[in-house]
Protein backbone atom coordinates (compact mmCIF):
# COMPACT_ATOMS: atom_id res chain seq x y z
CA UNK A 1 32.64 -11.47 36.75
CA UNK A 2 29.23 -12.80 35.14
CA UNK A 3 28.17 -9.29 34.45
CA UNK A 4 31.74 -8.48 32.84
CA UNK A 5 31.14 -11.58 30.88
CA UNK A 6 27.68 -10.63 29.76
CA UNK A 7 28.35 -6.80 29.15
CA UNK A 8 31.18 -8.15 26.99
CA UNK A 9 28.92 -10.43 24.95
CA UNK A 10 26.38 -7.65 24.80
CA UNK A 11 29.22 -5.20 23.06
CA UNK A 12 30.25 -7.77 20.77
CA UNK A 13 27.09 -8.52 19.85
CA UNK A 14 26.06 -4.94 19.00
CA UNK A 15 29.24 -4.56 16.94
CA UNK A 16 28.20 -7.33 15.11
CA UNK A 17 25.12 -6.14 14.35
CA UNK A 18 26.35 -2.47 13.36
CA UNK A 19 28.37 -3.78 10.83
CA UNK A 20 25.72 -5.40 9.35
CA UNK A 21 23.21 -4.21 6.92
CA UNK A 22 19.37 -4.36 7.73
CA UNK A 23 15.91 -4.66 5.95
CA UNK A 24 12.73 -4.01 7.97
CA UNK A 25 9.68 -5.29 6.43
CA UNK A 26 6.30 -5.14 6.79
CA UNK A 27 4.63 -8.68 8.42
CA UNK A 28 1.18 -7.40 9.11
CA UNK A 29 0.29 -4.10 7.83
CA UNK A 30 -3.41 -4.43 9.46
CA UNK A 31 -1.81 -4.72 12.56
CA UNK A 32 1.80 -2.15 11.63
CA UNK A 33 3.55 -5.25 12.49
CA UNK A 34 7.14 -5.56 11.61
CA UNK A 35 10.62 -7.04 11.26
CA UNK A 36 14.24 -6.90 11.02
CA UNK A 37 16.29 -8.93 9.24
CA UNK A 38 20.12 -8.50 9.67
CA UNK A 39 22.92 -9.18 6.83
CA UNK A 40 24.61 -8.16 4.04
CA UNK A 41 22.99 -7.12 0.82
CA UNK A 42 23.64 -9.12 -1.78
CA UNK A 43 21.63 -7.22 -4.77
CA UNK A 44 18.89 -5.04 -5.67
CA UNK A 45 16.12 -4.88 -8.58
CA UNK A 46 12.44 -3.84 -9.13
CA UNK A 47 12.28 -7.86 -7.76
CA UNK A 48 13.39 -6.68 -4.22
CA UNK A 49 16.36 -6.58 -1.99
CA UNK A 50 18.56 -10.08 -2.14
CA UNK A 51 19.79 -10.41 2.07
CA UNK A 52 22.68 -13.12 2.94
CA UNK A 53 22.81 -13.59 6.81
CA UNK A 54 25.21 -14.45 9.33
CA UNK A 55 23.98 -18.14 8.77
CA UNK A 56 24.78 -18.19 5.22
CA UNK A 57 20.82 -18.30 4.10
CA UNK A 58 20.03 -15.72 1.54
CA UNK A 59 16.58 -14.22 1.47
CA UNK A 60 14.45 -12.13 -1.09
CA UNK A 61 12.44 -9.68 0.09
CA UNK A 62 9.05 -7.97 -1.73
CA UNK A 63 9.61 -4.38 -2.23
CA UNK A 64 6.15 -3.82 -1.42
CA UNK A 65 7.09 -5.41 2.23
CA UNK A 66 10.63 -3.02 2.54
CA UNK A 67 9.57 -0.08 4.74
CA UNK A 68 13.45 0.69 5.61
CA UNK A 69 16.43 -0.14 4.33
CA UNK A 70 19.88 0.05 6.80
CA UNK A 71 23.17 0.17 4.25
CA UNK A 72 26.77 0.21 5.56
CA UNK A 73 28.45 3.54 5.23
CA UNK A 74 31.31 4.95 5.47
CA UNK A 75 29.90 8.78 6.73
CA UNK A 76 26.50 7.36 7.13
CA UNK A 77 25.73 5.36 10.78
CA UNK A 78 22.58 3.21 11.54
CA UNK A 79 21.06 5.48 13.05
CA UNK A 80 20.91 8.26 9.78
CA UNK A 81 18.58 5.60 8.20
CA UNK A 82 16.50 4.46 11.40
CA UNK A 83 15.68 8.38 12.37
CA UNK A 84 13.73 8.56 8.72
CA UNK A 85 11.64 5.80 9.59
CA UNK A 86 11.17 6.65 13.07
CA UNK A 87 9.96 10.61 11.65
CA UNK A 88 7.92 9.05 9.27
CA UNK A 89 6.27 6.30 11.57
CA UNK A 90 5.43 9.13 14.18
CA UNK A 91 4.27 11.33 12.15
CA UNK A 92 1.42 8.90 11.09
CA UNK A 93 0.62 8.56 14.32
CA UNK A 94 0.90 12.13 15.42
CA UNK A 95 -2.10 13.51 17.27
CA UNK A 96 -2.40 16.89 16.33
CA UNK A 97 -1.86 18.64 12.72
CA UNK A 98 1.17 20.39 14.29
CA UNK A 99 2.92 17.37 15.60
CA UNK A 100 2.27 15.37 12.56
CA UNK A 101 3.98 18.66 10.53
CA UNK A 102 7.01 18.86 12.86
CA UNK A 103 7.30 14.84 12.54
CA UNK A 104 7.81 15.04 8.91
CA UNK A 105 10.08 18.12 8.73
CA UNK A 106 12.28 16.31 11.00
CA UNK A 107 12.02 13.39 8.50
CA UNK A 108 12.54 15.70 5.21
CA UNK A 109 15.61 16.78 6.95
CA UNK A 110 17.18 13.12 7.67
CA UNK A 111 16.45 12.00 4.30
CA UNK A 112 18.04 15.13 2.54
CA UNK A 113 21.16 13.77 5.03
CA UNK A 114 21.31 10.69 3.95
CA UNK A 115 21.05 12.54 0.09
CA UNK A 116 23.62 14.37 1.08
CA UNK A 117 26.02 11.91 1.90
CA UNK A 118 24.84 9.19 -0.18
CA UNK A 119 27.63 8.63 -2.61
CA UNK A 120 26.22 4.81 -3.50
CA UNK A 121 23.05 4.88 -6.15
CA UNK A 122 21.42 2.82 -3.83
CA UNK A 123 21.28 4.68 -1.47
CA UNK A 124 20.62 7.70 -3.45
CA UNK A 125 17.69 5.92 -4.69
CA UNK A 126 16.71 4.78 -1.26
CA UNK A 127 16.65 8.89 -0.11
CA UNK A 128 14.82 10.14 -3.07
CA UNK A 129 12.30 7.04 -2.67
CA UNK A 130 11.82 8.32 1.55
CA UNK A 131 11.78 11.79 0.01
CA UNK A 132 8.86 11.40 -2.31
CA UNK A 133 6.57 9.78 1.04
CA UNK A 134 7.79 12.61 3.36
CA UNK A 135 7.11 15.34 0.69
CA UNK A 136 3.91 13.61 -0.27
CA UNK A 137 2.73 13.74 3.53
CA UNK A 138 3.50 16.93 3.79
CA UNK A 139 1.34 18.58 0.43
CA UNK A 140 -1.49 15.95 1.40
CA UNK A 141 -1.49 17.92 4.85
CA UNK A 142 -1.54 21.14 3.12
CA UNK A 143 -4.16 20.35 0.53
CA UNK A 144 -1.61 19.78 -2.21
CA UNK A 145 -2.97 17.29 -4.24
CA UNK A 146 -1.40 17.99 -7.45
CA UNK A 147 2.43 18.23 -6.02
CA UNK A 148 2.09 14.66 -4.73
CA UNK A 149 1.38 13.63 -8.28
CA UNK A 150 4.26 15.73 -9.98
CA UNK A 151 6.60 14.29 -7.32
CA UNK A 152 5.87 10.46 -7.60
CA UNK A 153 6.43 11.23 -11.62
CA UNK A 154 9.60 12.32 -11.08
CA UNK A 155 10.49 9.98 -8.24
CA UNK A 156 9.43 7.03 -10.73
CA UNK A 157 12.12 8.03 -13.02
CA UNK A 158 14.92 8.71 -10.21
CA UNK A 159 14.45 4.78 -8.64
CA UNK A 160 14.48 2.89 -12.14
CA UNK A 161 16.39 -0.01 -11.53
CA UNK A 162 16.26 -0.31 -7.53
CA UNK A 163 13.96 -2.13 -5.17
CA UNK A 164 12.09 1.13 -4.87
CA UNK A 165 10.97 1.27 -8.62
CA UNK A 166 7.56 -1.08 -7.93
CA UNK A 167 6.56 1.08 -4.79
CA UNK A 168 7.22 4.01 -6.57
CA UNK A 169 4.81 2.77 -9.57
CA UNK A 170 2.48 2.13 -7.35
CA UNK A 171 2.02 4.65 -5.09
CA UNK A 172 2.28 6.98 -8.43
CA UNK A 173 -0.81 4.86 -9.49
CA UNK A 174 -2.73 5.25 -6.24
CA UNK A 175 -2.76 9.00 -6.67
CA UNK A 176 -3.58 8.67 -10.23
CA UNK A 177 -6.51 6.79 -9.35
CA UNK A 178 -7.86 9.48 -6.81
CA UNK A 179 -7.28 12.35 -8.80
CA UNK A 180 -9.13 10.82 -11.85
CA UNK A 181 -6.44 10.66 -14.47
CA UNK A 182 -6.44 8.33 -17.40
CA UNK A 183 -2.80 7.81 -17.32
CA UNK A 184 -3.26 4.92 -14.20
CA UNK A 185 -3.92 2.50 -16.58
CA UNK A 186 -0.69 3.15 -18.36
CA UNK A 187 1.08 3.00 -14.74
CA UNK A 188 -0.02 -0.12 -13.91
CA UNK A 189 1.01 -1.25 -17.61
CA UNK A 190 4.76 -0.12 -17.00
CA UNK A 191 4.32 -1.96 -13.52
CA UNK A 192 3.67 -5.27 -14.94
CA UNK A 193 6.43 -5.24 -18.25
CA UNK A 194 9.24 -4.64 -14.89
CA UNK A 195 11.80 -7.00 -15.53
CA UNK A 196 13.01 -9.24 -12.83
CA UNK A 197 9.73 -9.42 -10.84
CA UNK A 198 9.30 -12.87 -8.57
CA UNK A 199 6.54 -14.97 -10.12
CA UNK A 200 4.21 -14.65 -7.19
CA UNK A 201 4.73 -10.70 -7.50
CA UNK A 202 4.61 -10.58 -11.17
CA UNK A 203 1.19 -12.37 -10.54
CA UNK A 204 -0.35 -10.33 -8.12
CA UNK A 205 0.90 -7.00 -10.42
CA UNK A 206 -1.45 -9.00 -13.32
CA UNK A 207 -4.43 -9.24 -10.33
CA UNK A 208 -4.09 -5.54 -9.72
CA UNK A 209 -4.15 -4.39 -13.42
CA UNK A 210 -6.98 -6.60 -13.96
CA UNK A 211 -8.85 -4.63 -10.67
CA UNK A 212 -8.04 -1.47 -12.67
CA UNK A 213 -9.29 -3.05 -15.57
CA UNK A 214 -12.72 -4.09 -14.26
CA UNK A 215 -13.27 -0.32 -12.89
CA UNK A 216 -12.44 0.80 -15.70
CA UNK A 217 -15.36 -0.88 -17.24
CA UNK A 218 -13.19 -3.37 -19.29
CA UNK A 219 -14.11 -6.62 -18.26
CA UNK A 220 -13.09 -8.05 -21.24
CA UNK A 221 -9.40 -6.48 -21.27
CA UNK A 222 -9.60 -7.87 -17.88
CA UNK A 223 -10.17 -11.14 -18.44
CA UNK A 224 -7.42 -11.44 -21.50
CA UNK A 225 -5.00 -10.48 -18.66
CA UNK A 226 -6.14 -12.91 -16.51
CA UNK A 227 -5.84 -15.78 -18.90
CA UNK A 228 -1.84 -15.16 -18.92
CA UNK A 229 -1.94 -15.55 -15.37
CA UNK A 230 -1.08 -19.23 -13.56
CA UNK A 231 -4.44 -20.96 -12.10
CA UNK A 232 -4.79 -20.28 -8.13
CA UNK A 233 -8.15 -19.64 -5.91
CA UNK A 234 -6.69 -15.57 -6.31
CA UNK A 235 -7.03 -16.02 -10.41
CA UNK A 236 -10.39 -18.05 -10.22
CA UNK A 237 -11.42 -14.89 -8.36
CA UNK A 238 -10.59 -12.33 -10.16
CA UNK A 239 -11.91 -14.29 -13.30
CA UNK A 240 -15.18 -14.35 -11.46
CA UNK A 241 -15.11 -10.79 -11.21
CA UNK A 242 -14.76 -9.77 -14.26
CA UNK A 243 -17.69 -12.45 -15.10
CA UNK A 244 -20.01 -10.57 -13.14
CA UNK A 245 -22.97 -9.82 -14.46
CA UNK A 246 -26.59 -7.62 -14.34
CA UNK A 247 -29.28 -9.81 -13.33
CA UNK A 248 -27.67 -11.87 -10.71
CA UNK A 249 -24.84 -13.29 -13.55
CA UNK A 250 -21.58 -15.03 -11.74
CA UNK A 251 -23.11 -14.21 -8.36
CA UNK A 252 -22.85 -17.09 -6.68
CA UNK A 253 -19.28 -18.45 -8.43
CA UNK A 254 -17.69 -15.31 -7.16
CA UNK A 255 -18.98 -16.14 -3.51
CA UNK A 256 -17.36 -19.17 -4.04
CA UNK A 257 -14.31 -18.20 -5.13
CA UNK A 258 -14.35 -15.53 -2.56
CA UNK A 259 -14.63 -18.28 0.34
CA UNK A 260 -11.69 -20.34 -1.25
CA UNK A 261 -9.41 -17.43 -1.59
CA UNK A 262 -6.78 -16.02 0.68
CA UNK A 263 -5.71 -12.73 -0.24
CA UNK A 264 -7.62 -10.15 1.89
CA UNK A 265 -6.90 -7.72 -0.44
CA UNK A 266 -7.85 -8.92 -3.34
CA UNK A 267 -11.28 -10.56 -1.53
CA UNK A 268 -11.55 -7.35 -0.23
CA UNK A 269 -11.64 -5.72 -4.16
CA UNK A 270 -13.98 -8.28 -4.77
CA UNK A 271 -16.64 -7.68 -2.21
CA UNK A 272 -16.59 -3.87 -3.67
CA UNK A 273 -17.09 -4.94 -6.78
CA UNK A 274 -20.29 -7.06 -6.37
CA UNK A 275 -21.42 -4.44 -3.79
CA UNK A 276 -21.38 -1.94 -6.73
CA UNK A 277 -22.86 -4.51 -9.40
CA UNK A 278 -25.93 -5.23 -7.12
CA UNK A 279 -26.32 -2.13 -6.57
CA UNK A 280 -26.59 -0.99 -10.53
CA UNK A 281 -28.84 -3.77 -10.53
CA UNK A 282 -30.95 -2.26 -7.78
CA UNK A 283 -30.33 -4.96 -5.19
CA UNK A 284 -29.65 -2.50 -2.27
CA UNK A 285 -30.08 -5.19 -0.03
CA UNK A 286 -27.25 -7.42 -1.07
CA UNK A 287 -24.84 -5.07 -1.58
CA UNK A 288 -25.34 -3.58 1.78
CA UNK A 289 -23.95 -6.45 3.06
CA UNK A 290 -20.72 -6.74 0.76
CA UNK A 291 -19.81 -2.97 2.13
CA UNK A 292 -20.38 -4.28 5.69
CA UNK A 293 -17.99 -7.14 4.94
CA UNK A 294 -15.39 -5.02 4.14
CA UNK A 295 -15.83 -2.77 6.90
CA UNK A 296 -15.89 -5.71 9.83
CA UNK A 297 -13.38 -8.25 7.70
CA UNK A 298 -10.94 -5.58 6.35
CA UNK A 299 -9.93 -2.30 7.95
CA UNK A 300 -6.66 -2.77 7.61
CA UNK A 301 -6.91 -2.02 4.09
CA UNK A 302 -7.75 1.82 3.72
CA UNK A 303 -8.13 1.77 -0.27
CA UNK A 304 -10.90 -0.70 -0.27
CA UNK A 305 -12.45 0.10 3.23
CA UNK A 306 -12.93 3.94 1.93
CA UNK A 307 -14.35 2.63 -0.51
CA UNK A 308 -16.94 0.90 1.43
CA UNK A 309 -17.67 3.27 3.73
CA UNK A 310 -18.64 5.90 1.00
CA UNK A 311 -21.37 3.72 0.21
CA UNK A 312 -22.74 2.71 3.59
CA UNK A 313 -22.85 6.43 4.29
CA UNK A 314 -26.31 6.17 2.17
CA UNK A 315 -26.71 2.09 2.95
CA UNK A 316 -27.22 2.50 6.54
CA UNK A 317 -29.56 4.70 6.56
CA UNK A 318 -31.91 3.70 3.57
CA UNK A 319 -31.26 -0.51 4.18
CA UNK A 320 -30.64 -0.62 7.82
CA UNK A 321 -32.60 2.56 9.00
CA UNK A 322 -29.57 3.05 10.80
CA UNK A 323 -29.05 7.40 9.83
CA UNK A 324 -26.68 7.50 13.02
CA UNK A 325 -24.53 4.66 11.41
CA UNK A 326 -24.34 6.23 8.32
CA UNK A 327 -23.57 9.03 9.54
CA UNK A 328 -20.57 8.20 11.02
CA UNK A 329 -19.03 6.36 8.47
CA UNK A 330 -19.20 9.67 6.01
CA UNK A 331 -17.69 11.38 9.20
CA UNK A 332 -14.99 8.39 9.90
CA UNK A 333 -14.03 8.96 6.13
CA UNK A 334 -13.65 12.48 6.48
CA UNK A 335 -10.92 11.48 9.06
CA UNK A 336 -6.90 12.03 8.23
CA UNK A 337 -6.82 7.92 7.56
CA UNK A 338 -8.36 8.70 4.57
CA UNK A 339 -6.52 11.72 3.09
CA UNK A 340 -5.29 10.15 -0.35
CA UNK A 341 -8.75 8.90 -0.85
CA UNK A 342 -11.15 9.61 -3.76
CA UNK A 343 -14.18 8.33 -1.69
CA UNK A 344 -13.29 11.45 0.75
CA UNK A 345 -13.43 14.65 -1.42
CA UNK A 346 -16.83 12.64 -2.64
CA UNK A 347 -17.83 12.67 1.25
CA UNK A 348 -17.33 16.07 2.28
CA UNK A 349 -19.93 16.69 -0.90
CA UNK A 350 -22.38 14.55 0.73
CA UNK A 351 -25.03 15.39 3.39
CA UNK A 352 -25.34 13.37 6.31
CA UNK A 353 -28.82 11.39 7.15
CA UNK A 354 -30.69 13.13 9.32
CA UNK A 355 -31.43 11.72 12.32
């Protein structure tokens, strides 16, 4: 009788649940943690997805945290939208080049279902958005730089409006960046002007275009940006950056502000910056040690760790004496991890220490 009892409660409580509509999001992404939170969508904007529960509470969730998105369908079942993210997630962990390409083809074809049968915008913008990462994998895999730019363009366009607008910016921008183009600037412009935006999100948008800003040699540009930005440890920081100096200027208030500030990220962007002052000031030394930082205090951040490692592929060897070390970070950046990278195309051109 108890196990009728439970088995019961177990059925009801799955039909419960696939009624509902889901958002996973990312909790840890140094670690690939993750969760699911179950409802019913209330709304959707460049700000994120709005969530009602069960319990009444409503939630707002960071479209830079979504990583899938479960809608109610009439044609469409749970498990259409869960077999995307399950392609997608093993294909970055796929172990061969073979496995990782039969991972995504599978994905490609679940998210032209779901494309397919879409009907909603949502969700149409939801399959174009999964789309553009599959497809993106896929010509990174082949060596197809320039495709992964023309489809986040177009992808850009196709999400206006949605949750998926900001990650499509973004990862539009990212691939800007490594190819070298002017226009990333102007991406991270449109990404800040999107309407809607949560103040904390709006705010670190301003921290990023200020980043871009400062390696763009525009300190200056930087710091106006800044100045429209509320005052928090992550804005004294960045304002420190852009401070920065030859000769040992703003040194030690951006150590400061580095050990009063949270965001890994953005300390992370930080340490890379003074690693690369010192070094135009010819303080090898120093800025050995910012590149180190990252690498020990940070790998969960590829941008900023590649970054990092491109440098102590020389560092190791000429500070530390260490030609082994160096050696393998050019040889750990050379790795798949890496493949959207600038820092890697600039590593293959190196040569190694010798030993």
């Amino acid at each position: 009788m108890r196990q009728i009892l439970s088995l019961g409660f177990c059925l009801l409580f799955s039909c419960s649940i696939l009624g509902q509509e889901s958002v996973r999001v990312s909790t840890d992404r140094s670690k690939n943690l993750s969760e699911v939170f179950n409802g019913t969508i209330q709304s959707e904007s460049p700000g994120g997805i709005v969530l009602k529960a069960t319990d009444g509470k409503t939630t707002t969730f960071s479209p830079l945290d979504i990583l899938m998105v479960q809608y109610k369908h009439e044609s469409l079942a749970r498990l259409d939208f869960q077999m995307v993210y399950d392609r997608q997630l093993q294909a970055q962990t796929a172990t061969s080049a073979k496995d990782q390409a039969d991972r995504l083809k599978q994905a490609e074809i679940a998210a032209t279902k779901l494309l397919d049968e879409a009907g909603r915008p949502a969700i149409v913008r939801y399959a174009r958005f999964k789309l553009a990462q599959i497809r993106s994998d896929m010509a990174r895999a082949a060596g197809k730089d320039s495709e992964i730019l023309s489809t986040w363009k177009q992808t850009a366009l196709e999400v206006k409006g949605g949750w998926e607008e900001l990650p499509a910016l973004k990862a539009l921008a990212e691939i800007q960046e490594s190819q070298g183009s002017a226009d990333v600037l102007t991406t991270y412009e449109t990404m800040s002007k999107l309407t809607g935006l949560p103040p904390v999100l709006a705010q670190r948008v301003g921290y990023l275009l200020a980043a871009q800003l400062l390696r763009k040699g525009k300190p200056a540009d930087a710091l106006a940006r800044l100045k429209a930005l509320p005052s928090s440890p992550e804005t004294t920081l960045m304002v420190a950056c852009a401070n920065l100096g030859p000769a040992g200027k703003g040194v030690a208030d951006l150590r400061q502000a580095m050990a009063n500030a949270t965001d890994g990220h953005l300390i992370a962007i930080a340490c890379n910056h003074l690693g690369e002052t010192l070094l135009a000031d010819k303080n090898s030394d120093d800025a050995f040690w910012e590149f180190v930082r990252v690498e020990a205090q940070f790998p969960g951040d590829p941008a900023e760790l590649a970054r990092a490692l491109f440098q102590l592929g020389t560092l190791y060897d000429t500070v530390a004496k260490d030609p082994k070390r160096a050696t393998e970070c050019l040889e750990r950046l050379k790795s798949r991890e890496f493949s959207s990278s600038p820092f890697q195309k600039k590593a293959l051109q190196l040569k190694a220490p010798a030993a």
